[in-house]
C-alpha atoms as a PDB file:
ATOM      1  CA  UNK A   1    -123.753  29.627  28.919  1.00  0.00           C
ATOM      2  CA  UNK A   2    -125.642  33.134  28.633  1.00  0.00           C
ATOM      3  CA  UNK A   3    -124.042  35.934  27.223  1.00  0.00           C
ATOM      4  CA  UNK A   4    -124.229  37.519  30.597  1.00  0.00           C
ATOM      5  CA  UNK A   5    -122.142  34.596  32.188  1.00  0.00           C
ATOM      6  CA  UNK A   6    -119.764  34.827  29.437  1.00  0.00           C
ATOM      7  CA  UNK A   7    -118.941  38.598  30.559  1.00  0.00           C
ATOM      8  CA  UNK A   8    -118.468  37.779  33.791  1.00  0.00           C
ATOM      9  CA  UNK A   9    -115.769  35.440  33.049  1.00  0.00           C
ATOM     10  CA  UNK A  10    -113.961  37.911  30.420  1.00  0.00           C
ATOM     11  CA  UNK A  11    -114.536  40.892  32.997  1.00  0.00           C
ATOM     12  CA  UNK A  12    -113.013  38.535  35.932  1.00  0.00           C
ATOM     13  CA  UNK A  13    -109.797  37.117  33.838  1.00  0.00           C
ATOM     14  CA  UNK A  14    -109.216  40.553  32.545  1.00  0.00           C
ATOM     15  CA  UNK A  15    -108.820  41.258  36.080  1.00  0.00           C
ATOM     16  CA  UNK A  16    -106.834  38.486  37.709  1.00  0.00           C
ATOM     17  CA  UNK A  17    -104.092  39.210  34.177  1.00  0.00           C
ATOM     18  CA  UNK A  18    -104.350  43.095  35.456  1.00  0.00           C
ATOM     19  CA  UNK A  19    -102.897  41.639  39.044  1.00  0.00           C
ATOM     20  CA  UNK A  20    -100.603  39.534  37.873  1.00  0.00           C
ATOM     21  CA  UNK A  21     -99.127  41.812  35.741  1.00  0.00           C
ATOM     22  CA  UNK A  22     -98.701  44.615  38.713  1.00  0.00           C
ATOM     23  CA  UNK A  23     -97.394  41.986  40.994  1.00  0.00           C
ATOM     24  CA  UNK A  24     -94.714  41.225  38.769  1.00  0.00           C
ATOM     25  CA  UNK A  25     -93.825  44.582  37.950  1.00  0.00           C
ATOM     26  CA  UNK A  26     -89.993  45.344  39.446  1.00  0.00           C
ATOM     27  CA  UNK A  27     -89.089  47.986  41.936  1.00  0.00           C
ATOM     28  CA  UNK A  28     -87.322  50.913  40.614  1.00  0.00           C
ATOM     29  CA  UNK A  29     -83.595  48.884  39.062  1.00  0.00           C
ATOM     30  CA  UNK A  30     -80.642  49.449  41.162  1.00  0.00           C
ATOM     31  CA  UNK A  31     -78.667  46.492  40.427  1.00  0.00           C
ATOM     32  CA  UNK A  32     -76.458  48.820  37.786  1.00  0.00           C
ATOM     33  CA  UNK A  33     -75.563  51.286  40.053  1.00  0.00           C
ATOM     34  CA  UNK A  34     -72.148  51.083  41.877  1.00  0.00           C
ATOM     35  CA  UNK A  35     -72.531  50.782  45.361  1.00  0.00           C
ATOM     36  CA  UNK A  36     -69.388  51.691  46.717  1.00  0.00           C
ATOM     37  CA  UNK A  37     -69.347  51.829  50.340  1.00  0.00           C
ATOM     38  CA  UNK A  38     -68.103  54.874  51.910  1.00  0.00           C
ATOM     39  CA  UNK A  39     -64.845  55.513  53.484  1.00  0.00           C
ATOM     40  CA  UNK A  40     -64.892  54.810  56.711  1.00  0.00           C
ATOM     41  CA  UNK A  41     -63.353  57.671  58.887  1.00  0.00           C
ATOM     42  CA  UNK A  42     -59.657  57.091  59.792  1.00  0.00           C
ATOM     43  CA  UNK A  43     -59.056  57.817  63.367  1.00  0.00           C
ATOM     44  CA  UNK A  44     -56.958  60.912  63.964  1.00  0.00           C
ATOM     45  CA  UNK A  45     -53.356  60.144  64.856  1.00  0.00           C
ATOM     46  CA  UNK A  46     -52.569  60.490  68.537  1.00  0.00           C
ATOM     47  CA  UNK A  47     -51.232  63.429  69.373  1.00  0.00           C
ATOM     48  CA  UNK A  48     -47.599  63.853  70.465  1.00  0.00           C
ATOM     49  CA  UNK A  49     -46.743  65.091  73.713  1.00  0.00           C
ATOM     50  CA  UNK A  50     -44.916  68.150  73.556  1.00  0.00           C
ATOM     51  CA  UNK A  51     -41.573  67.500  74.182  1.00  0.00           C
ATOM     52  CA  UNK A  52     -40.399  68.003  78.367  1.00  0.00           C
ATOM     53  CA  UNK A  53     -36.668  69.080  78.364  1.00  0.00           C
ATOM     54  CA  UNK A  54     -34.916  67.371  80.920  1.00  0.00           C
ATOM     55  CA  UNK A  55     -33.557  69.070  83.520  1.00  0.00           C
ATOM     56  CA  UNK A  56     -30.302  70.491  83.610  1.00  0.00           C
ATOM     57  CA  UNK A  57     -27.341  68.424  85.486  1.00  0.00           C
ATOM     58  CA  UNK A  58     -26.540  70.428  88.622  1.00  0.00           C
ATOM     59  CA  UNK A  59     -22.780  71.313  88.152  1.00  0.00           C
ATOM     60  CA  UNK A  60     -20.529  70.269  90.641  1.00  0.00           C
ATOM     61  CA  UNK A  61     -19.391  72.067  93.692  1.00  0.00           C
ATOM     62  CA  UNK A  62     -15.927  71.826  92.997  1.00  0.00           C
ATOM     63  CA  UNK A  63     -14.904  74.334  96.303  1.00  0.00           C
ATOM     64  CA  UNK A  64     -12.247  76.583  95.512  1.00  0.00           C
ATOM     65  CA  UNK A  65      -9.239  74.354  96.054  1.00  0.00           C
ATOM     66  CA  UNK A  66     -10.714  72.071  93.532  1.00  0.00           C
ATOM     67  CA  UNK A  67     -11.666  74.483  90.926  1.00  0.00           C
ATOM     68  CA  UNK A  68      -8.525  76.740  91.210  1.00  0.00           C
ATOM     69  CA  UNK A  69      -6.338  72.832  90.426  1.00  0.00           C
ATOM     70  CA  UNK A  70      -9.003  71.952  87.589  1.00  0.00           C
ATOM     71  CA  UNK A  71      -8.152  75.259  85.898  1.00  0.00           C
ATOM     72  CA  UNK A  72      -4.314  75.275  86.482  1.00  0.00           C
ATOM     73  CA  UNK A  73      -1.988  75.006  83.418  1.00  0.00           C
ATOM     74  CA  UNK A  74       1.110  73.510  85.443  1.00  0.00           C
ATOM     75  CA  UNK A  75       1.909  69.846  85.014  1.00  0.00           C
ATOM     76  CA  UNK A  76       0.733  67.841  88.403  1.00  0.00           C
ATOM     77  CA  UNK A  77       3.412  65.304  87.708  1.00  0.00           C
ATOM     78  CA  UNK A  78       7.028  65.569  86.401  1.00  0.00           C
ATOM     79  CA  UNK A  79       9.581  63.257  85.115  1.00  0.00           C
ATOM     80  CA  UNK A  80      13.239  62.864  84.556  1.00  0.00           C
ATOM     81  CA  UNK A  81      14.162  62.553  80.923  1.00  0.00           C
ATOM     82  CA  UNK A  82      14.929  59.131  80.022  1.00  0.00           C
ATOM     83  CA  UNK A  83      18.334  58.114  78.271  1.00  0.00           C
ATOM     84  CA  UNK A  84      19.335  61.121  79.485  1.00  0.00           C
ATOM     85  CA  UNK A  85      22.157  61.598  82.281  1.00  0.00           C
ATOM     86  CA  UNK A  86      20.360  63.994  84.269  1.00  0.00           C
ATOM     87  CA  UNK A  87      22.810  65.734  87.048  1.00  0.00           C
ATOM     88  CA  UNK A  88      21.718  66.702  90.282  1.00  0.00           C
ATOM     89  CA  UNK A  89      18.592  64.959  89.541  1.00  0.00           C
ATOM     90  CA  UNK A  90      15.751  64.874  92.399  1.00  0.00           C
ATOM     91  CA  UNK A  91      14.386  61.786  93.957  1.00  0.00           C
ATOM     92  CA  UNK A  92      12.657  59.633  91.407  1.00  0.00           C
ATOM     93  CA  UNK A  93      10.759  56.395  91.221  1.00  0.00           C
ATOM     94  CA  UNK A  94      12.424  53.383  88.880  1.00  0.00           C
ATOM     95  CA  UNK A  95       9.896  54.499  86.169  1.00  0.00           C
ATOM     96  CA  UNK A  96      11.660  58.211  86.192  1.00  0.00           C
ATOM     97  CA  UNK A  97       8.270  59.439  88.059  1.00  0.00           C
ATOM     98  CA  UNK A  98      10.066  62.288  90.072  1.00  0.00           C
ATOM     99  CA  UNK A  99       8.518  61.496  94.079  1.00  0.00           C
ATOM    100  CA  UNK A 100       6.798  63.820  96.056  1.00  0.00           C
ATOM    101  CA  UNK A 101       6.346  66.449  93.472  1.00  0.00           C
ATOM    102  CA  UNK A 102       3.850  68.709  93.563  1.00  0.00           C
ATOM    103  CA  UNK A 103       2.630  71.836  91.013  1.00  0.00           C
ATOM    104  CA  UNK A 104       3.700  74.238  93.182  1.00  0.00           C
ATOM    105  CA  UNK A 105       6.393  75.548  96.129  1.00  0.00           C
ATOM    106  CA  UNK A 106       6.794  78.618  98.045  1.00  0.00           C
ATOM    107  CA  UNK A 107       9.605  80.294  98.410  1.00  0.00           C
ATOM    108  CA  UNK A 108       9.584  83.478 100.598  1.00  0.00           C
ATOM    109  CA  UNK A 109       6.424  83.496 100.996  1.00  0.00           C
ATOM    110  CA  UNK A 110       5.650  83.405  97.110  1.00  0.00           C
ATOM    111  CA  UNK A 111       3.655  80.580  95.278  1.00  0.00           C
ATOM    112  CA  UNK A 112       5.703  79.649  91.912  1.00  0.00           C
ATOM    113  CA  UNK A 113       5.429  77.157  89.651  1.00  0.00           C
ATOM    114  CA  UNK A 114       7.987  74.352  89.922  1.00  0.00           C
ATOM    115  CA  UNK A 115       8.381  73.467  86.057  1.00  0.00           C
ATOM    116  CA  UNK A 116       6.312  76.614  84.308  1.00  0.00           C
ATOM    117  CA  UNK A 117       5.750  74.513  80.790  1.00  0.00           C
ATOM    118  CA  UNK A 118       3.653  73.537  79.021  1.00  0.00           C
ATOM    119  CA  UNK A 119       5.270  69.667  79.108  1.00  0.00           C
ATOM    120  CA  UNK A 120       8.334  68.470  79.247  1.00  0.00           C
ATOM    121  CA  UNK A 121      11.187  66.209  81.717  1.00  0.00           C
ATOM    122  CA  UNK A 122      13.928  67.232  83.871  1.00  0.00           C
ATOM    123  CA  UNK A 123      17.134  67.238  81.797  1.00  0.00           C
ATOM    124  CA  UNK A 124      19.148  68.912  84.811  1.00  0.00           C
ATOM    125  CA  UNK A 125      18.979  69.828  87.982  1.00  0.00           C
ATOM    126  CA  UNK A 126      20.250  72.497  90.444  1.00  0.00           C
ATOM    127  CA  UNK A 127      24.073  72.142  91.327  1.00  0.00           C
ATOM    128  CA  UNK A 128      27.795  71.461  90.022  1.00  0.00           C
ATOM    129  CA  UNK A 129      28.021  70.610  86.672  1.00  0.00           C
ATOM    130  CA  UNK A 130      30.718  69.801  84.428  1.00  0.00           C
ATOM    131  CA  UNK A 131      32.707  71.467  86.774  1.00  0.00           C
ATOM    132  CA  UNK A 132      30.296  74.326  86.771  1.00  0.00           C
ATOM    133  CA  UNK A 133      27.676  76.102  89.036  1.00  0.00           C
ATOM    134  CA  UNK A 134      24.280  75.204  86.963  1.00  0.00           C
ATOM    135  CA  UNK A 135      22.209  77.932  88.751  1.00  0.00           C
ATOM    136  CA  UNK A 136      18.560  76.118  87.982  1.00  0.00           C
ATOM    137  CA  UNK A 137      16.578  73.637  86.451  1.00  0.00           C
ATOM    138  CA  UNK A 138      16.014  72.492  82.632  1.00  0.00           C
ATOM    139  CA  UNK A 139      12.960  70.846  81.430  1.00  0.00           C
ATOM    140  CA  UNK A 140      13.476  69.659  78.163  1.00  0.00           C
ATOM    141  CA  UNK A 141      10.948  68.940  75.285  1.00  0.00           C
ATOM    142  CA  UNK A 142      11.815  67.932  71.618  1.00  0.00           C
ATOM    143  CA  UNK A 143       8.596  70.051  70.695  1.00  0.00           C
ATOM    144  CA  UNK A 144       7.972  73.432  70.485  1.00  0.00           C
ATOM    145  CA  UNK A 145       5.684  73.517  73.829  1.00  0.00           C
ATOM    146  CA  UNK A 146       4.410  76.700  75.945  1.00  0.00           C
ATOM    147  CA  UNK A 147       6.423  78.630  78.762  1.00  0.00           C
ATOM    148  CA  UNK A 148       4.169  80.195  81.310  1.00  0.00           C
ATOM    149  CA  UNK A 149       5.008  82.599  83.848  1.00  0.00           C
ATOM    150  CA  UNK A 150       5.577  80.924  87.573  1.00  0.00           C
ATOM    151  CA  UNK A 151       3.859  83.331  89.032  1.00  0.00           C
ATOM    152  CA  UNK A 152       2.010  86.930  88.708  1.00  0.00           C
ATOM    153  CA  UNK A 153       4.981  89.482  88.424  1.00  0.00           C
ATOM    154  CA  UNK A 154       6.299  92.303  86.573  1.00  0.00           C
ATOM    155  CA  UNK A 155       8.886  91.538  83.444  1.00  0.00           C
ATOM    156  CA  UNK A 156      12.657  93.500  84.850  1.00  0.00           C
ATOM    157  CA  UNK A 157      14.543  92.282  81.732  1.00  0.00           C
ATOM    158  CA  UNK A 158      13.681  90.925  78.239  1.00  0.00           C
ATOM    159  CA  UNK A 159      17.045  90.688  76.157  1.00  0.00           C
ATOM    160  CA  UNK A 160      19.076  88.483  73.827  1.00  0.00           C
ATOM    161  CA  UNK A 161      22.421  86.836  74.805  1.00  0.00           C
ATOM    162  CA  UNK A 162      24.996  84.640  73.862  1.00  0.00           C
ATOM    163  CA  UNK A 163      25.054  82.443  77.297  1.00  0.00           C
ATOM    164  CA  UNK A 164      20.898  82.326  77.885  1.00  0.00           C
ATOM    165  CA  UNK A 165      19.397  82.851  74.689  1.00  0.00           C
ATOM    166  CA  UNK A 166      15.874  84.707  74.442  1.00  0.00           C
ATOM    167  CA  UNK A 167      15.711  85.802  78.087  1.00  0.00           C
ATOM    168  CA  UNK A 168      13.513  86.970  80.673  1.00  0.00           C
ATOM    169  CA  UNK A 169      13.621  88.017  84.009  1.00  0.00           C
ATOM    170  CA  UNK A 170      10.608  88.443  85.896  1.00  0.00           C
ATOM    171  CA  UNK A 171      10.105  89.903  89.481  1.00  0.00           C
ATOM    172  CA  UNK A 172       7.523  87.712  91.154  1.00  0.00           C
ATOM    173  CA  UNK A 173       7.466  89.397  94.600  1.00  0.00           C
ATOM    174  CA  UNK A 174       9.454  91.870  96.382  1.00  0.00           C
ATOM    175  CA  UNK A 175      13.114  89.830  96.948  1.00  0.00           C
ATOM    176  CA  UNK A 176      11.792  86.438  94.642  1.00  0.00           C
ATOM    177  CA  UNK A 177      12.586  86.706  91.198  1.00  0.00           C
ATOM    178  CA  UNK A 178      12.794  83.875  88.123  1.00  0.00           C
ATOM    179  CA  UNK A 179      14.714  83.766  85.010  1.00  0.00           C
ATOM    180  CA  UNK A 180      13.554  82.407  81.490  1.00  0.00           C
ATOM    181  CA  UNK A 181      16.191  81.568  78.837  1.00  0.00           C
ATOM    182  CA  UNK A 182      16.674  80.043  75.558  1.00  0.00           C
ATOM    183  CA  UNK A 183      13.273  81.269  74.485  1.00  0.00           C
ATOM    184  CA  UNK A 184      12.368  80.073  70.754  1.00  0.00           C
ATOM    185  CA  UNK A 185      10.433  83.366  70.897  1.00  0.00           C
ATOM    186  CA  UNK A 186       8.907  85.929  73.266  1.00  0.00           C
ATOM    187  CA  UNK A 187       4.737  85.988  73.440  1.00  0.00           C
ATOM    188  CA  UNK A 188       2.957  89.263  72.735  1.00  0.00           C
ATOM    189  CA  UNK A 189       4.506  92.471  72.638  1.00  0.00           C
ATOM    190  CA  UNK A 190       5.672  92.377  76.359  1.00  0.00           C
ATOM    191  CA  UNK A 191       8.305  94.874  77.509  1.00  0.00           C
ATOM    192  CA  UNK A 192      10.198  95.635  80.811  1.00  0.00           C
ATOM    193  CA  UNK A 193       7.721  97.060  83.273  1.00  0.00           C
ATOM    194  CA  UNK A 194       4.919  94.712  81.733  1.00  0.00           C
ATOM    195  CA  UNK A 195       2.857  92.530  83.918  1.00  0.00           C
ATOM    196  CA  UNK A 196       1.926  89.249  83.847  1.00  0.00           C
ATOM    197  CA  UNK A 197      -0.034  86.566  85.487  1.00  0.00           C
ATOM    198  CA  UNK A 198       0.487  82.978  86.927  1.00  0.00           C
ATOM    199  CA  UNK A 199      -0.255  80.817  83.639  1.00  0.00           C
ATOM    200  CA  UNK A 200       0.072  83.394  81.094  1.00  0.00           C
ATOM    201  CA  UNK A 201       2.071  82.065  78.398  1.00  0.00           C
ATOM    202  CA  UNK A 202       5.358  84.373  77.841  1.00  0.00           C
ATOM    203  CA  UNK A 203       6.913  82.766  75.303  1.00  0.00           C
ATOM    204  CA  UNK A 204       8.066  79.271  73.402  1.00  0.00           C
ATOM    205  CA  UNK A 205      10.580  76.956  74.306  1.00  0.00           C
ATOM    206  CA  UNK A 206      13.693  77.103  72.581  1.00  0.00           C
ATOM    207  CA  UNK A 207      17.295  76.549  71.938  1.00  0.00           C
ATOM    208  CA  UNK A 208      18.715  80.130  71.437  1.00  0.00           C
ATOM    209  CA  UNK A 209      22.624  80.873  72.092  1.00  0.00           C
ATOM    210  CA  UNK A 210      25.112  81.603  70.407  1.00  0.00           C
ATOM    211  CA  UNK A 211      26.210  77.755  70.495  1.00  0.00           C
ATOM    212  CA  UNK A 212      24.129  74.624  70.268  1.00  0.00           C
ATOM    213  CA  UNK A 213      22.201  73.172  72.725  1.00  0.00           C
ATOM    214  CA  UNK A 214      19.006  70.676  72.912  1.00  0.00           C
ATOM    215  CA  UNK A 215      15.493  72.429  73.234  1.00  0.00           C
ATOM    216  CA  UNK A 216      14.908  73.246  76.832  1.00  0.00           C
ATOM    217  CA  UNK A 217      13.920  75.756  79.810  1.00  0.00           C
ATOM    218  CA  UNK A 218      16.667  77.015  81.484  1.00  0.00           C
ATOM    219  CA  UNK A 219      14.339  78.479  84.368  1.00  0.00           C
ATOM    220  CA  UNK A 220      15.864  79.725  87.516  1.00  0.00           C
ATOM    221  CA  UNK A 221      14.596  81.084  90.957  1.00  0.00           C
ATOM    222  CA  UNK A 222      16.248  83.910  91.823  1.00  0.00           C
ATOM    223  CA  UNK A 223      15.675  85.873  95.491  1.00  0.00           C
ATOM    224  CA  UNK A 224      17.290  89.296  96.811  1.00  0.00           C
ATOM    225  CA  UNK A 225      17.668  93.064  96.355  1.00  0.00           C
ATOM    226  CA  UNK A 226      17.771  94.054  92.451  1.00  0.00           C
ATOM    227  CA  UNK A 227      21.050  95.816  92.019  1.00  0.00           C
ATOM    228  CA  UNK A 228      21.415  98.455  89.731  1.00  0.00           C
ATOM    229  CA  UNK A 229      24.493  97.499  88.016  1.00  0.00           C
ATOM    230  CA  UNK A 230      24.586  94.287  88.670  1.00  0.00           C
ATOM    231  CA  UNK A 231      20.959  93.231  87.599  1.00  0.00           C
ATOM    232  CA  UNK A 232      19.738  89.653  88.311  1.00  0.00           C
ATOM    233  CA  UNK A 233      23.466  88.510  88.154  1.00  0.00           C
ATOM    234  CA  UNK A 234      23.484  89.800  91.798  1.00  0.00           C
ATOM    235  CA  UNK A 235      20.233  87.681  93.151  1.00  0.00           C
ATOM    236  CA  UNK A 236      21.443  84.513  95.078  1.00  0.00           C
ATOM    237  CA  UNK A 237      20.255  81.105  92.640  1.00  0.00           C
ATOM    238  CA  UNK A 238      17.485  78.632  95.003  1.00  0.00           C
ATOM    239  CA  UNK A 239      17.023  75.409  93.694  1.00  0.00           C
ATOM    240  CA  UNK A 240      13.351  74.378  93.861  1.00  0.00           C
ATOM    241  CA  UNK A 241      13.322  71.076  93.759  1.00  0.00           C
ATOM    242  CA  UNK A 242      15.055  71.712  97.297  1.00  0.00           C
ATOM    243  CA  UNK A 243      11.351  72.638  98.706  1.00  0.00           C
ATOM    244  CA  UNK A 244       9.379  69.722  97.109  1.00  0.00           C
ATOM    245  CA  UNK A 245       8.801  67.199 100.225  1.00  0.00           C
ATOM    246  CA  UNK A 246      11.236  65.103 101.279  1.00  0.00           C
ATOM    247  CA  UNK A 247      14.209  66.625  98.847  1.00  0.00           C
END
C-alpha cells in the first residue's frame, strides 16, 4: 500500500469515528427534572340562585260577623257545674252542656254578655233559693279567672259590702244596668263615672263577704230608672238565661 493510500484510510476512519461519536451524543438531559403536570383548572361552583321569597298567604276575609266572634273574649259555650246542685238551673244536655246558649242576649235593646268571665260553670241560676229571691246568676271557678264587663257602660258604684263582696255596678244603657260582686279585686284604678268597654277586664273573681262562700260571679242584670236613694236596690232583677232560645 502507498503512503498516499494509507492516508486516505486514516483521513476516512477519522471521519466515520467523528460521526459516530456526534450521532451518539444525547439531547440536552431532562430525565432529572420533575415533571409535574399542572393543575388542571377546577370548574367554578355553580352559582346559587338568589333566593325568591314566597309570596305572602292572602289573609282571610273573615267579614265582620266573623272577625268581631274571632276576637270576642266571652265563652261560646257554658256549662253547669258538675257535683254541684245547681238551682234554677237552665236547660242542659246529660253531659251538663247548657242547650241553646249563645255568647250573647239583648235585653232592651242592649247586647250583654251572658256569663262575662273569663271561664267558669253555672253554680246557680235566677230564682227562689233556699227560701230566698237569688236575683242572678253565679258562674263559679276554683281559679282565680278574669271578669269582663258585659257590655260598654259607665261604672255607677264601686264599694265593699258584707252581702256582695267587692262590688260593681255598671250602667250599660239608659234603663239596663249589671251588677258585679264578690270581686277578689277591682282592675285598674277605675272609679264611679269611669267608662268601660265590652271585654275589658274589671276585676278578678272572688269570694269576698263578710261570711264564706265558694269562688264565684255573682253577676246580675239589672233594668230601670236609677233612684237616688235607693241606688241599684231599686232596678227590677232579669234573669238572662230567660232570653237564651228556647228557655
Amino acid at each position: 500500500m502507498s503512503f498516499q493510500n494509507f492516508q486516505q484510510l486514516v483521513l476516512v476512519s477519522t471521519l466515520a469515528l467523528c460521526l459516530a461519536a456526534c450521532s451518539t451524543q444525547s439531547s440536552p438531559n431532562t430525565t432529572n427534572e420533575t415533571n409535574t403536570p399542572a393543575p388542571t383548572p377546577r370548574e367554578p361552583a355553580p352559582e346559587t340562585p338568589p333566593a325568591i321569597a314566597a309570596p305572602p298567604s292572602p289573609k282571610p276575609d273573615l267579614g265582620p260577623a266573623s272577625e268581631a266572634a274571632s276576637q270576642s273574649v266571652f265563652p261560646t259555650v257554658m256549662f253547669l257545674c258538675p257535683r254541684m246542685t245547681v238551682s234554677n238551673a237552665p236547660t242542659a244536655g246529660p253531659d251538663l252542656k247548657i242547650s241553646h246558649y249563645q255568647p250573647t242576649v239583648t235585653i232592651n235593646g242592649v247586647t250583654l254578655a251572658v256569663a262575662p268571665v273569663e271561664a267558669g260553670c253555672v253554680s246557680s241560676g235566677f230564682g227562689p233559693r233556699n227560701g230566698r229571691a237569688h236575683k242572678g246568676i253565679d258562674l263559679h271557678s276554683s281559679e282565680p279567672v278574669s271578669v269582663f264587663a258585659a257590655a260598654d257602660g259607665r261604672i255607677r258604684e264601686k264599694i265593699y259590702r258584707d252581702d256582695y263582696g267587692n262590688m260593681l255596678v255598671i250602667q250599660h244603657a239608659d234603663g239596663v244596668f249589671a251588677r258585679y260582686a264578690h270581686l277578689e279585686s277591682f282592675a285598674g284604678d277605675f272609679r264611679v263615672g269611669d267608662t268601660v268597654e265590652s271585654g275589658q277586664v274589671i276585676g278578678i273573681m272572688g269570694n269576698t263577704a263578710s261570711y264564706s262562700i265558694p269562688r264565684h260571679l255573682h253577676f246580675e242584670v239589672l233594668t230601670g230608672e236609677w233612684g237616688v236613694m235607693t241606688g241599684a236596690f231599686g232596678l227590677t232583677p232579669v234573669d238572662i238565661f230567660a232570653h237564651l232560645p228556647a228557655n
